[in-house]
N, C-alpha and C. Protein backbone atom coordinates (compact mmCIF):
# COMPACT_ATOMS: atom_id res chain seq x y z
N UNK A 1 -12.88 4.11 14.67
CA UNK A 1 -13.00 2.75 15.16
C UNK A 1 -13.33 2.80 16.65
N UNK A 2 -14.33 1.79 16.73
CA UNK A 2 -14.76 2.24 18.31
C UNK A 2 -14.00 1.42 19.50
N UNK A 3 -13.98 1.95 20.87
CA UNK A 3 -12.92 1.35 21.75
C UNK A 3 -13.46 -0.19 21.69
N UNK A 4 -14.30 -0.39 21.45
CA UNK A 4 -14.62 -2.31 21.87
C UNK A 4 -13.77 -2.78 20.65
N UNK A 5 -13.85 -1.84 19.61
CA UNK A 5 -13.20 -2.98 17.92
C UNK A 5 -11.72 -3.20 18.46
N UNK A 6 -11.11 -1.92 19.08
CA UNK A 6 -9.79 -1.90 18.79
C UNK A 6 -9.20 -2.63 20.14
N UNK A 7 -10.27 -2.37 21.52
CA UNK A 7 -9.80 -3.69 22.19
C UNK A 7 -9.68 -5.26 21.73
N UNK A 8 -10.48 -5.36 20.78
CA UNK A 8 -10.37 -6.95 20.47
C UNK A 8 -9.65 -6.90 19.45
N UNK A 9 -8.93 -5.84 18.83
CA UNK A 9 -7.85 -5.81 17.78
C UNK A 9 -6.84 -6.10 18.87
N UNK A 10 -6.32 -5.56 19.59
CA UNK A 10 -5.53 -5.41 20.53
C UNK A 10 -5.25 -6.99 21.15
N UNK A 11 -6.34 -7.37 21.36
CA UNK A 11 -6.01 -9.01 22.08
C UNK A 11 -5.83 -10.23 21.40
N UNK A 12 -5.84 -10.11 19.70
CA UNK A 12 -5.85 -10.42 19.28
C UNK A 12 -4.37 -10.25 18.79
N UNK A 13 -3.80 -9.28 18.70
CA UNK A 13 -2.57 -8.90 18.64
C UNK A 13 -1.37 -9.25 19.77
N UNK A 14 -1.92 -9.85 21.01
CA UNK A 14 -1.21 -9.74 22.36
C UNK A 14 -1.16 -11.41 22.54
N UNK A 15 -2.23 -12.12 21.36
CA UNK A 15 -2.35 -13.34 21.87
C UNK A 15 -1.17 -14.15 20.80
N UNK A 16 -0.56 -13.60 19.90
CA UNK A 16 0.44 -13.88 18.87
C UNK A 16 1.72 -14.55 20.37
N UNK A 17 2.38 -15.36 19.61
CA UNK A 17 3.65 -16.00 20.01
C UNK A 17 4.87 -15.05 20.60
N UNK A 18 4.58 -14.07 19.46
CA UNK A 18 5.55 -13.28 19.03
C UNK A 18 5.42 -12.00 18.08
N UNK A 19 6.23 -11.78 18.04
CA UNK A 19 6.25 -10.12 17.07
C UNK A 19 6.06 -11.28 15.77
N UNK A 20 5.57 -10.09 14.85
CA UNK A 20 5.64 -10.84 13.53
C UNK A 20 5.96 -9.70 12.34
N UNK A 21 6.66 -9.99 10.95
CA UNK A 21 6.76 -8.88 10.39
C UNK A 21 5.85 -7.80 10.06
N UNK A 22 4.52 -7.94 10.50
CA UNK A 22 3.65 -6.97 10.63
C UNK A 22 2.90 -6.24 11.51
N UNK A 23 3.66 -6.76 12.92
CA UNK A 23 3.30 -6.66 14.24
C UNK A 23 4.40 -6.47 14.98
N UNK A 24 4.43 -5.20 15.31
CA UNK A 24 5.63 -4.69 16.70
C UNK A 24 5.12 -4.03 17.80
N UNK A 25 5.54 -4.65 18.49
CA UNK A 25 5.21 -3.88 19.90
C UNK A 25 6.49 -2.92 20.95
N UNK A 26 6.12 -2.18 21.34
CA UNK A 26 7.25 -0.98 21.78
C UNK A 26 6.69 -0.66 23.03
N UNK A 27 7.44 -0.66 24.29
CA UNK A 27 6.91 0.03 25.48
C UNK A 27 7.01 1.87 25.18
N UNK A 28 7.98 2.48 24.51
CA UNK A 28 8.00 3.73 24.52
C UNK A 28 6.90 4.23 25.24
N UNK A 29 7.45 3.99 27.09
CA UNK A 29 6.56 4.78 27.43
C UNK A 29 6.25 6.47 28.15
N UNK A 30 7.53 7.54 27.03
CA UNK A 30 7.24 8.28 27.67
C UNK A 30 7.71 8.87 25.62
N UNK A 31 8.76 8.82 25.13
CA UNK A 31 8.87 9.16 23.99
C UNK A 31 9.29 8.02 22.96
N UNK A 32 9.38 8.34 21.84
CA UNK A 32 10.05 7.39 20.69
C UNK A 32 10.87 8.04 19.75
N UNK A 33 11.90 8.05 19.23
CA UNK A 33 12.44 8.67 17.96
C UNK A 33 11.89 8.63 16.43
N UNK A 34 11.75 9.76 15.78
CA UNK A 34 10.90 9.88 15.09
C UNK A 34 11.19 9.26 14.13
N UNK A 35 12.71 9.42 13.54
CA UNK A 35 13.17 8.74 12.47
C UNK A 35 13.35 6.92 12.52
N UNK A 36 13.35 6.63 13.84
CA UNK A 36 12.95 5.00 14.04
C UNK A 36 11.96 5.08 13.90
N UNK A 37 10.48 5.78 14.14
CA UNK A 37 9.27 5.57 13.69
C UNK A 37 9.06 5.52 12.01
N UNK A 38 10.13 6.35 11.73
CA UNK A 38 9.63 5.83 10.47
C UNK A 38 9.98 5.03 9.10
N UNK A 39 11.11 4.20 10.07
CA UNK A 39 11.99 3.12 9.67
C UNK A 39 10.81 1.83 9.84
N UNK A 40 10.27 2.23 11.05
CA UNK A 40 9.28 1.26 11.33
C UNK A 40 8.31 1.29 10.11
N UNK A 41 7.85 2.51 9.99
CA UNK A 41 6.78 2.54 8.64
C UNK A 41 6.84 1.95 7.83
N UNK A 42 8.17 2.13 7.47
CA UNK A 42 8.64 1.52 5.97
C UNK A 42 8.64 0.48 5.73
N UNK A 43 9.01 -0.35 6.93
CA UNK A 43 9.21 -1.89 6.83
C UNK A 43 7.65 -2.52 6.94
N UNK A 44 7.30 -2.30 8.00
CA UNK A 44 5.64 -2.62 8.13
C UNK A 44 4.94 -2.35 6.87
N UNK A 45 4.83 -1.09 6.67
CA UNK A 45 4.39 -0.79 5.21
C UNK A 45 4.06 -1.76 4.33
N UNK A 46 5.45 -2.06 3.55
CA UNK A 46 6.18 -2.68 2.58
C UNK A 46 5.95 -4.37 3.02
N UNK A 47 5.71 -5.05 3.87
CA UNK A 47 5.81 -6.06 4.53
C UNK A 47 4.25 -6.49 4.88
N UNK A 48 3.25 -5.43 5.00
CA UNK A 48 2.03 -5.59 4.88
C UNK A 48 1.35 -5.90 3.40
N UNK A 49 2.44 -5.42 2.48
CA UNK A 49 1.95 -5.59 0.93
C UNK A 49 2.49 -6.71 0.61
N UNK A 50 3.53 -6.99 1.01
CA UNK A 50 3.94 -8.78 0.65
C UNK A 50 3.44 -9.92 1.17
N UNK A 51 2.92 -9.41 2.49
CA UNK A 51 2.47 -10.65 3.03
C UNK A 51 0.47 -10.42 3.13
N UNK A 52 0.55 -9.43 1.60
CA UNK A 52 -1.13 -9.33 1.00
C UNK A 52 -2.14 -9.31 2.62
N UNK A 53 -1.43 -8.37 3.13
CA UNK A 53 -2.33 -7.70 4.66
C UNK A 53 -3.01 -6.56 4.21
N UNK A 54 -4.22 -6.39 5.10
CA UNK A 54 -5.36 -5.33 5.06
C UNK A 54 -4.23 -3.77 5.66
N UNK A 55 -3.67 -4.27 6.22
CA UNK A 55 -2.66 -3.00 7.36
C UNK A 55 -1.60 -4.10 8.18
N UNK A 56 -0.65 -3.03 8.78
CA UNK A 56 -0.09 -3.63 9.63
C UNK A 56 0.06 -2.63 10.93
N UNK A 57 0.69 -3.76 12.07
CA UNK A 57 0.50 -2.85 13.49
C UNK A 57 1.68 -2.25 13.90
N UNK A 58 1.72 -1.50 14.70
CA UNK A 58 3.13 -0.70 15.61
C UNK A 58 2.51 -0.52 17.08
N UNK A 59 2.41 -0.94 17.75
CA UNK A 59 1.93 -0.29 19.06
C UNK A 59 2.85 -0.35 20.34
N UNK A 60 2.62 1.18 20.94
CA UNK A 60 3.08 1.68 21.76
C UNK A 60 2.39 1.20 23.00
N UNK A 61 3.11 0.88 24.32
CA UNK A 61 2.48 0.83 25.46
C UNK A 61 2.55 -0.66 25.78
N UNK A 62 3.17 -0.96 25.01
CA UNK A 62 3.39 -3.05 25.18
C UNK A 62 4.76 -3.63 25.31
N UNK A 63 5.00 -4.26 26.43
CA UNK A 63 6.15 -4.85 26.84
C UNK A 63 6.68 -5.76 25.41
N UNK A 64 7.74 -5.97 24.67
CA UNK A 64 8.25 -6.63 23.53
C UNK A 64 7.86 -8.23 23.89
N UNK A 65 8.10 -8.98 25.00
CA UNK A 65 8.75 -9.88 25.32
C UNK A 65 7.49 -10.96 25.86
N UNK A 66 7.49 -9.91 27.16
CA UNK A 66 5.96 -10.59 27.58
C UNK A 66 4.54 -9.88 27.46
N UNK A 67 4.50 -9.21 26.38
CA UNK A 67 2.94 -8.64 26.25
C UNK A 67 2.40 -8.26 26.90
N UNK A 68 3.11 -7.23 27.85
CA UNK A 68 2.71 -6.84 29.03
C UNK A 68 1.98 -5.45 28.75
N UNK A 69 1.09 -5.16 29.23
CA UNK A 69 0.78 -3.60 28.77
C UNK A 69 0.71 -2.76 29.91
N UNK A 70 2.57 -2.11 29.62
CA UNK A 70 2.63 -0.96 30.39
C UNK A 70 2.00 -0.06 29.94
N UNK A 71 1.45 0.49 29.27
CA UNK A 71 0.88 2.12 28.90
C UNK A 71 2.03 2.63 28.52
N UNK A 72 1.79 4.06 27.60
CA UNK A 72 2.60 5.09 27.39
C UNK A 72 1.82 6.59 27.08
N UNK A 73 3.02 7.47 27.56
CA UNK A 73 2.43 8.67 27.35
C UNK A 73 3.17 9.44 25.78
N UNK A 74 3.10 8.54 25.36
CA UNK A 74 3.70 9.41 23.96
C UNK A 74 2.45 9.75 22.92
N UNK A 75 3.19 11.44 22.53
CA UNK A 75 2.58 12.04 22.00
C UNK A 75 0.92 12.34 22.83
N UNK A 76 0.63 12.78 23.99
CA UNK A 76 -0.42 12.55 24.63
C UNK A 76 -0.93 13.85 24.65
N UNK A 77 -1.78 13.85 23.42
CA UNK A 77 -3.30 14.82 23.00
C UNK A 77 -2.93 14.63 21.25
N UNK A 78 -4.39 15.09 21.09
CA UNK A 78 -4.51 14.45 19.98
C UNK A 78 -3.96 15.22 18.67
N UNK A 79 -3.72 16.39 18.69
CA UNK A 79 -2.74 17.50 17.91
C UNK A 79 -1.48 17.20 17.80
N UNK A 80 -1.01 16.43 18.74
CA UNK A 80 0.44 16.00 18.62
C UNK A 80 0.71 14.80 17.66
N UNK A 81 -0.39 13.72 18.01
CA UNK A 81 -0.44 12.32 17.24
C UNK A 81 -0.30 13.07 15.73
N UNK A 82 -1.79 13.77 15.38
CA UNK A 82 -2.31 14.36 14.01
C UNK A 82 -0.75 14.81 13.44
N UNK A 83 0.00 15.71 13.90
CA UNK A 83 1.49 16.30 13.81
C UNK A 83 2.55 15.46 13.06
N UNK A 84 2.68 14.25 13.87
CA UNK A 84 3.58 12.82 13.94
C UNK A 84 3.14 12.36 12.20
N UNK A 85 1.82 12.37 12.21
CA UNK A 85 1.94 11.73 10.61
C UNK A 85 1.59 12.86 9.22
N UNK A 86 1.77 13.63 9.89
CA UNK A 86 1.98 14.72 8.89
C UNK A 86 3.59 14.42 8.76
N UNK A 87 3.95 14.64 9.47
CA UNK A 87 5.74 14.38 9.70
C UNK A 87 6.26 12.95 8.74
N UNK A 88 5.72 12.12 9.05
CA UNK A 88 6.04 10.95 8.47
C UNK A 88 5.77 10.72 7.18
N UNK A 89 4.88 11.55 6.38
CA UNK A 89 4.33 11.40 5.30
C UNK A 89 5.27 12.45 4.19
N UNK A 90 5.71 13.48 5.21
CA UNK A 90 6.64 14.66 4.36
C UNK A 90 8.07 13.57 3.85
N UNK A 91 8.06 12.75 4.66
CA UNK A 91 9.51 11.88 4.80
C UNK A 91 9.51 10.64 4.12
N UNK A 92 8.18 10.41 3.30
CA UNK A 92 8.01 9.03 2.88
C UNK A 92 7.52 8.91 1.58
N UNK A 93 7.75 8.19 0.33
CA UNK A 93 6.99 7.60 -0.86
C UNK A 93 5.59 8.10 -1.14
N UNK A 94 5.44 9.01 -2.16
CA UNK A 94 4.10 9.57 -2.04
C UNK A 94 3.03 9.92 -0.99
N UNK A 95 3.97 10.02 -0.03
CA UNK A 95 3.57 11.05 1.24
C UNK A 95 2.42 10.19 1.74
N UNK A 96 3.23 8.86 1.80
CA UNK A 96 2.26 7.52 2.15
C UNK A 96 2.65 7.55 3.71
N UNK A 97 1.39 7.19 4.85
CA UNK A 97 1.14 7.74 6.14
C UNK A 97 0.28 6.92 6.81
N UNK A 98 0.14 6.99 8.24
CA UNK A 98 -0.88 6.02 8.90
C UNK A 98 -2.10 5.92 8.34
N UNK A 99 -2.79 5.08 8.42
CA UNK A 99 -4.93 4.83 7.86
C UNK A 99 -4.73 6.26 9.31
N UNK A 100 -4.47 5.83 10.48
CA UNK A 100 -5.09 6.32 11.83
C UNK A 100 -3.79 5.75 12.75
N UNK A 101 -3.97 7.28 13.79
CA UNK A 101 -3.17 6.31 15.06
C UNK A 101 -4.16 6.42 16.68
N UNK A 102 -4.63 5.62 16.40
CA UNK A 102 -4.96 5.74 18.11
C UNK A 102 -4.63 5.39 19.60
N UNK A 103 -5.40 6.33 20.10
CA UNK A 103 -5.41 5.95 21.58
C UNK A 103 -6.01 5.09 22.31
N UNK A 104 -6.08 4.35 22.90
CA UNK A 104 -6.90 3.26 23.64
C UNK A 104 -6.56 3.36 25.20
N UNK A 105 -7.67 3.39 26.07
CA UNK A 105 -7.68 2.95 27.37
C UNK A 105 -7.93 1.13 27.49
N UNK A 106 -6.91 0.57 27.78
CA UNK A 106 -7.00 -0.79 27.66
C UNK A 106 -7.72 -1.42 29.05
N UNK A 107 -8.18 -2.36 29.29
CA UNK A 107 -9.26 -2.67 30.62
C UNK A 107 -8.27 -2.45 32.05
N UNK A 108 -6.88 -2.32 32.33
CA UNK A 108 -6.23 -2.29 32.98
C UNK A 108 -5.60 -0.52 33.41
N UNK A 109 -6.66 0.27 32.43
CA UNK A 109 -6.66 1.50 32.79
C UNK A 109 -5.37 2.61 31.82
N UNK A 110 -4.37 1.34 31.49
CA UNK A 110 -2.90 2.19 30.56
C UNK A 110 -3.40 2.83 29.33
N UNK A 111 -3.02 3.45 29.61
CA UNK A 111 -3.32 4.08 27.34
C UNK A 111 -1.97 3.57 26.34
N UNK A 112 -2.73 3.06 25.27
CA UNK A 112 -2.23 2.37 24.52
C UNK A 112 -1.86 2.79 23.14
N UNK A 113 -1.28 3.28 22.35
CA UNK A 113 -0.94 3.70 21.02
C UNK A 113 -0.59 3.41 20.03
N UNK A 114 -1.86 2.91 19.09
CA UNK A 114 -1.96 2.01 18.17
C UNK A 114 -1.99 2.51 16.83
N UNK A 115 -0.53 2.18 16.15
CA UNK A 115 -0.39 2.92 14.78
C UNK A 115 -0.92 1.75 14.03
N UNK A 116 -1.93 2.17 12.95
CA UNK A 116 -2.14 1.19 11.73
C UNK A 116 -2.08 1.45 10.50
N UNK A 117 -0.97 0.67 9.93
CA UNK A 117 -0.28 1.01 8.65
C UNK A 117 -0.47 0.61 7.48
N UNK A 118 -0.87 1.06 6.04
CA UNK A 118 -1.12 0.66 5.28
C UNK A 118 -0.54 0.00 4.63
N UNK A 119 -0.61 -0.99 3.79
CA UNK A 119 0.59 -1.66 3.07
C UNK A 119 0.73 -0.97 1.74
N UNK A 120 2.24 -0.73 1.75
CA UNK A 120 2.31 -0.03 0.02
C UNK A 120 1.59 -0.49 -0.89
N UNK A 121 1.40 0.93 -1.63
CA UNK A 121 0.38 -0.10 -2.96
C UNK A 121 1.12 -0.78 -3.80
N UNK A 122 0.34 -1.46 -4.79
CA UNK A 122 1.07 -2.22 -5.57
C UNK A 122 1.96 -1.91 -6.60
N UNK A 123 3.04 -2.36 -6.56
CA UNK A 123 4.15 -1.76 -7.69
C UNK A 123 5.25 -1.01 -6.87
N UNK A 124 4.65 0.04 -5.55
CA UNK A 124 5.71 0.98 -5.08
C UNK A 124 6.00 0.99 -3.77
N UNK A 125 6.96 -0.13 -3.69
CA UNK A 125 8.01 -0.04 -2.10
C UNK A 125 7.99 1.96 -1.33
N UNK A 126 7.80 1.47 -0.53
CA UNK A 126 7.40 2.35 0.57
C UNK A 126 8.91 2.79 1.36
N UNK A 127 9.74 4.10 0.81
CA UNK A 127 11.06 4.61 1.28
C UNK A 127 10.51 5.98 2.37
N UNK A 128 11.94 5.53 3.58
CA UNK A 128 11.61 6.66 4.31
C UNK A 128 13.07 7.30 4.13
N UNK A 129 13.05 8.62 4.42
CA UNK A 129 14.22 9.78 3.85
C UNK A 129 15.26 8.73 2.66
N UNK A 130 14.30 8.22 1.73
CA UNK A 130 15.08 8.03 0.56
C UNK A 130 15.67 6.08 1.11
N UNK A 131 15.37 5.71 1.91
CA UNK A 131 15.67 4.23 2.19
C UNK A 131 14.66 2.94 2.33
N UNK A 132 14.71 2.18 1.65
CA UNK A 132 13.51 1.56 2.08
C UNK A 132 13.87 0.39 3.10
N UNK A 133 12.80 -0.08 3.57
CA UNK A 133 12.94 -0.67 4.91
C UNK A 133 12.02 -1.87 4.98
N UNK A 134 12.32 -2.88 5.69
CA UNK A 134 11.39 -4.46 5.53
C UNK A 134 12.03 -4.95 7.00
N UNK A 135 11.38 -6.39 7.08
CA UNK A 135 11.55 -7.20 8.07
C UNK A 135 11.98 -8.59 8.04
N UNK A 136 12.19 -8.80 9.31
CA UNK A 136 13.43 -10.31 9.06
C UNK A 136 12.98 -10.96 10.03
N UNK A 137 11.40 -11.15 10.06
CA UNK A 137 10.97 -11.99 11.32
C UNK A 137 11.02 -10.92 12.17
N UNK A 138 11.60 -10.84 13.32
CA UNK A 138 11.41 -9.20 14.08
C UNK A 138 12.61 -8.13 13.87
N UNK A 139 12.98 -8.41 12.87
CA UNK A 139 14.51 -7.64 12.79
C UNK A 139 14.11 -6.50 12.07
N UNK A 140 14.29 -5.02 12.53
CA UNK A 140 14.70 -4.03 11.05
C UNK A 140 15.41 -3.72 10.51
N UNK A 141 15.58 -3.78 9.26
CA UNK A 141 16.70 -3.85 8.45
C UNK A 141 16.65 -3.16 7.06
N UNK A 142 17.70 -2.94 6.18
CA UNK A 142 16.86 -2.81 4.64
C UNK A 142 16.14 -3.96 3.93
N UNK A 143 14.91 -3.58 3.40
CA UNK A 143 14.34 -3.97 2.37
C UNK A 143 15.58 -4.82 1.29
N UNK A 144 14.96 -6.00 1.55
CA UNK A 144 16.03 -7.11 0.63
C UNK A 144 15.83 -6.54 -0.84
N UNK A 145 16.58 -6.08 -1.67
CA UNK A 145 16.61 -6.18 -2.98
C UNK A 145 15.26 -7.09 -3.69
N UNK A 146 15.53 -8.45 -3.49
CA UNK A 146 14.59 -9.59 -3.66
C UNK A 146 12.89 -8.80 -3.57
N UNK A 147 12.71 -8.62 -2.12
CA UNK A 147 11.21 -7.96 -2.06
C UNK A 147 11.47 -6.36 -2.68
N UNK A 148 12.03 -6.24 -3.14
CA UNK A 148 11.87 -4.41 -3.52
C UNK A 148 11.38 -4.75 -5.30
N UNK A 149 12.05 -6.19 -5.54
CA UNK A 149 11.51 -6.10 -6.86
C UNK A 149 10.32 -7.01 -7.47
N UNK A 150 10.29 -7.96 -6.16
CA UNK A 150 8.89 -8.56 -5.99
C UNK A 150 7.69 -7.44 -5.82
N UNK A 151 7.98 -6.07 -5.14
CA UNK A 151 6.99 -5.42 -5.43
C UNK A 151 6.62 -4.28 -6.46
N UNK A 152 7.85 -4.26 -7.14
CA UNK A 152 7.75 -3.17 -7.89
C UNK A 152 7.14 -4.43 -9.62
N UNK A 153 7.64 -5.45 -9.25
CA UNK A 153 6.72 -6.10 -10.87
C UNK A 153 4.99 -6.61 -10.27
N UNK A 154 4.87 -5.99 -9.04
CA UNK A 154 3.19 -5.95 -8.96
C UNK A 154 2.22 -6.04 -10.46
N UNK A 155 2.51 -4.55 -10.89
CA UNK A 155 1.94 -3.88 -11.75
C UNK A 155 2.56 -4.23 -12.82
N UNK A 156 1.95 -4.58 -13.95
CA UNK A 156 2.93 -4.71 -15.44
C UNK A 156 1.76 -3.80 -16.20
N UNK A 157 2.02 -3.69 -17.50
CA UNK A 157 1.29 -2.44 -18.39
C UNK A 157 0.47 -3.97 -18.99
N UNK A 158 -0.88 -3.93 -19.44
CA UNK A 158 -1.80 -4.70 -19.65
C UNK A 158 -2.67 -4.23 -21.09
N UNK A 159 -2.76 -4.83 -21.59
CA UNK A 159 -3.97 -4.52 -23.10
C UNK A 159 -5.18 -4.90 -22.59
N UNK A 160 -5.75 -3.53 -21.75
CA UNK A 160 -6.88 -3.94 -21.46
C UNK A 160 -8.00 -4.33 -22.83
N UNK A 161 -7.81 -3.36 -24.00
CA UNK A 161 -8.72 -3.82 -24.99
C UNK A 161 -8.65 -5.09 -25.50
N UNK A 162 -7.44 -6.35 -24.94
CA UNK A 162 -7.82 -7.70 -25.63
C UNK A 162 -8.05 -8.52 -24.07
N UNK A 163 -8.99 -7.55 -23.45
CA UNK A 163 -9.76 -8.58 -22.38
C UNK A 163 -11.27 -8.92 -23.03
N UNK A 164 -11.44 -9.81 -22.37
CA UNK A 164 -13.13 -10.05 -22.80
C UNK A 164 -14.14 -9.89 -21.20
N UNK A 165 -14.54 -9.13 -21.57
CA UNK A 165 -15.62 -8.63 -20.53
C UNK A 165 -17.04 -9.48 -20.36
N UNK A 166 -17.62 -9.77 -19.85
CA UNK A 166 -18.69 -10.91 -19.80
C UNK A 166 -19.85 -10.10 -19.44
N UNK A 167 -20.72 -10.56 -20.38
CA UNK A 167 -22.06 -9.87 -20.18
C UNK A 167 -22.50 -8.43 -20.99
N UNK A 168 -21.05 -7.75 -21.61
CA UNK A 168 -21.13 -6.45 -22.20
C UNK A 168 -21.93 -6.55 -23.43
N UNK A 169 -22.33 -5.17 -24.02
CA UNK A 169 -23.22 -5.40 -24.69
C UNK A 169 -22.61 -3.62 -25.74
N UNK A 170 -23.34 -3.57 -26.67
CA UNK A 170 -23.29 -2.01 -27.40
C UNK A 170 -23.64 -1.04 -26.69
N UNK A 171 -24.74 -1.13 -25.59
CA UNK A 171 -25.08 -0.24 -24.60
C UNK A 171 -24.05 0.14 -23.42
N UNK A 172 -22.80 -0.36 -23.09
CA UNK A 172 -22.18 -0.41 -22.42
C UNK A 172 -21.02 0.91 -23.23
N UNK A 173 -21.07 0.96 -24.33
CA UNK A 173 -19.80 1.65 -25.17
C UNK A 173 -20.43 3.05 -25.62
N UNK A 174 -19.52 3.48 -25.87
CA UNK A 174 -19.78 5.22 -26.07
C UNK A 174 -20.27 5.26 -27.47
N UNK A 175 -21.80 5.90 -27.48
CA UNK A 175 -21.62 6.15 -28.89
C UNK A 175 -21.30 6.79 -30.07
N UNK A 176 -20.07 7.53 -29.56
CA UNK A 176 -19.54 8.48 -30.55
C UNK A 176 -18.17 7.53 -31.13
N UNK A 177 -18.00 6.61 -30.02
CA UNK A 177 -16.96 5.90 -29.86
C UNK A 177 -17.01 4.87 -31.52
N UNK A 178 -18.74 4.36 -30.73
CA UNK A 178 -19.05 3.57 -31.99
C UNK A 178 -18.86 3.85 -33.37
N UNK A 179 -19.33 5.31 -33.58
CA UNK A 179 -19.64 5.82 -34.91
C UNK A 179 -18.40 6.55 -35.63
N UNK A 180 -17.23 6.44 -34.44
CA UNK A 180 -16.07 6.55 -35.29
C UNK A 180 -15.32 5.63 -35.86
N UNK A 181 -15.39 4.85 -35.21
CA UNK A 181 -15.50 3.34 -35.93
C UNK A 181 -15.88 2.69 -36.79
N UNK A 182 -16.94 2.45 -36.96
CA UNK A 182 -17.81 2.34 -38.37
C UNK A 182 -17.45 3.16 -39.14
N UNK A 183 -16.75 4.84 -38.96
CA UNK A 183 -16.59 5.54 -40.55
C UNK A 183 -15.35 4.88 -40.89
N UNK A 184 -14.74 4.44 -40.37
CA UNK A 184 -13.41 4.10 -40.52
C UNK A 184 -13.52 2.87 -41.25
N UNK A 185 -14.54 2.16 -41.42
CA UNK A 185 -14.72 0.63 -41.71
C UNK A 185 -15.69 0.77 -43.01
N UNK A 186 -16.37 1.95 -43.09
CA UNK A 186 -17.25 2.77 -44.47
C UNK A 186 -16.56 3.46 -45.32
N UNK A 187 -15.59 3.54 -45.28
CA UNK A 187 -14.14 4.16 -46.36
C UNK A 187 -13.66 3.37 -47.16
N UNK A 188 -14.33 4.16 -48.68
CA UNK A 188 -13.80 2.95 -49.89
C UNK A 188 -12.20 2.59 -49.97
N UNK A 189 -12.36 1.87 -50.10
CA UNK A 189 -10.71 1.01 -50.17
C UNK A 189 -10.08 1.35 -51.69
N UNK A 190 -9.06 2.13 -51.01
CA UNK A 190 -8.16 2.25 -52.83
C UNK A 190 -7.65 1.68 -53.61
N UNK A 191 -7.85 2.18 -54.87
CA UNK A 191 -7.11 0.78 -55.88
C UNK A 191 -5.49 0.95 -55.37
N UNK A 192 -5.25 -0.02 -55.65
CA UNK A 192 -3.56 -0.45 -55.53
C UNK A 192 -3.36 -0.42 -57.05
N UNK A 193 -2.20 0.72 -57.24
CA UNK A 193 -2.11 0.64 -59.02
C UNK A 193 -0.93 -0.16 -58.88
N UNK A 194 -0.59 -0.83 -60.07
CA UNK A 194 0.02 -1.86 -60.59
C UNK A 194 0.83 -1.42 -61.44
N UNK A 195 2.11 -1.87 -61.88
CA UNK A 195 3.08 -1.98 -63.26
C UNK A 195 2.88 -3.25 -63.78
N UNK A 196 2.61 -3.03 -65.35
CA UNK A 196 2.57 -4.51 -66.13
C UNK A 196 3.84 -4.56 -66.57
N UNK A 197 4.43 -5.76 -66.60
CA UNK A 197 5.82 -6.32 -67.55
C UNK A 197 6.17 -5.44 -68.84
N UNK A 198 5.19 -4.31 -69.39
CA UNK A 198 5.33 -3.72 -70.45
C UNK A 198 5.38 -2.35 -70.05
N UNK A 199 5.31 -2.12 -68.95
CA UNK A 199 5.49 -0.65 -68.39
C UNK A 199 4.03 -0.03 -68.18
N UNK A 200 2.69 -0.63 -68.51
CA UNK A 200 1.35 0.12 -69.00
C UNK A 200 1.06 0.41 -67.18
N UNK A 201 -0.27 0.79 -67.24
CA UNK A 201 -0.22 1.01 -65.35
C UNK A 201 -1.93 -0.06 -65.34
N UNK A 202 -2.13 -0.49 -64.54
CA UNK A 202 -3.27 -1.15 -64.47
C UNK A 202 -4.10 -0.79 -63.09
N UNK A 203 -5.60 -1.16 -62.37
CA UNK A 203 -5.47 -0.96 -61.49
C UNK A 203 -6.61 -2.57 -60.77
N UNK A 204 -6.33 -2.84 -59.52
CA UNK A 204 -6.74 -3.92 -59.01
C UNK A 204 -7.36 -3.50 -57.58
């Protein structure tokens, strides 16, 4: 993503009221704890899939309160970032992990550290060391019961064969598929033998 996209991601993010459950901002500007990072994951995560988001944000280098952008030096080179979500992914729900985290020089010269998080897929709440995690407006907390099972009945098991497809045709289907079919439908049908009231055997 190039620095102009993610500056106007960025101001777009700074121009909000407030934090929102898919948007946190953190000055951490020299370290962060890893296992709060990935309390953060979880909730963002999980909170990006309920509230049917493309991703959600975490960024480092921003005053909470007044959107101030101090900068931070965390994790500063790019082997260390790469490291961080290897880390987070060993610790999480199908080793589910940032899209990307970048760096940004923001117009005021600070570097900025912008995690963007995927939202769990559908059906599977997003646990970090075995806990899952959500949001309460800006609060972190556990994952309410309520949304853990709002996302896990995402997915239900479906008969795709009694959908109707529009536009399909015989050319669309396998034809070995076809022709096992038809033998199955070309198989003489057996008599059903019968008992008469006199014991004789008949057949119909």
């Amino acid at each position: 993503m190039t620095a102009e996209k993610l500056t106007s991601i960025l101001d777009s993010l700074l121009s909000l009221p407030a934090e929102t459950e898919v948007v946190e901002f953190k000055r951490a500007e020299r370290n962060f704890d890893d296992r709060d990072l990935g309390q953060y994951f979880s909730a963002l995560s999980n909170e990006a899939n309920l509230k049917e988001k493309d991703c959600a944000w975490l960024i480092f280098g921003i005053e909470n309160k007044s959107h101030e952008v101090v900068g931070s030096q965390y994790k500063n080179s790019r082997p260390a970032l790469d490291a961080i979500k290897k880390k987070i992914a060993d610790q999480t729900t199908g080793r589910h992990t940032f899209v990307e985290i970048y760096e940004l020089l923001y117009r005021n010269g600070k570097r900025v550290v912008m995690f963007q998080i995927p939202p769990a897929p559908q059906g599977i709440p997003i646990a970090f060391q075995d806990h899952y995690y959500g949001r309460d407006g800006e609060s972190l907390q556990g994952l309410a019961i309520e949304k853990i099972e709002r996302i896990r009945y995402q997915v239900k098991l479906k008969d795709w064969s009694a959908g109707i497809i529009e536009n399909a045709s015989l050319e669309d289907l396998d034809p070995a598929a076809i022709a096992k079919a038809r033998s199955y439908t070309q198989k003489p049908m057996r008599k059903k033998r019968t008992k008469s009231p006199h014991g004789t055997t008949s057949h119909s």
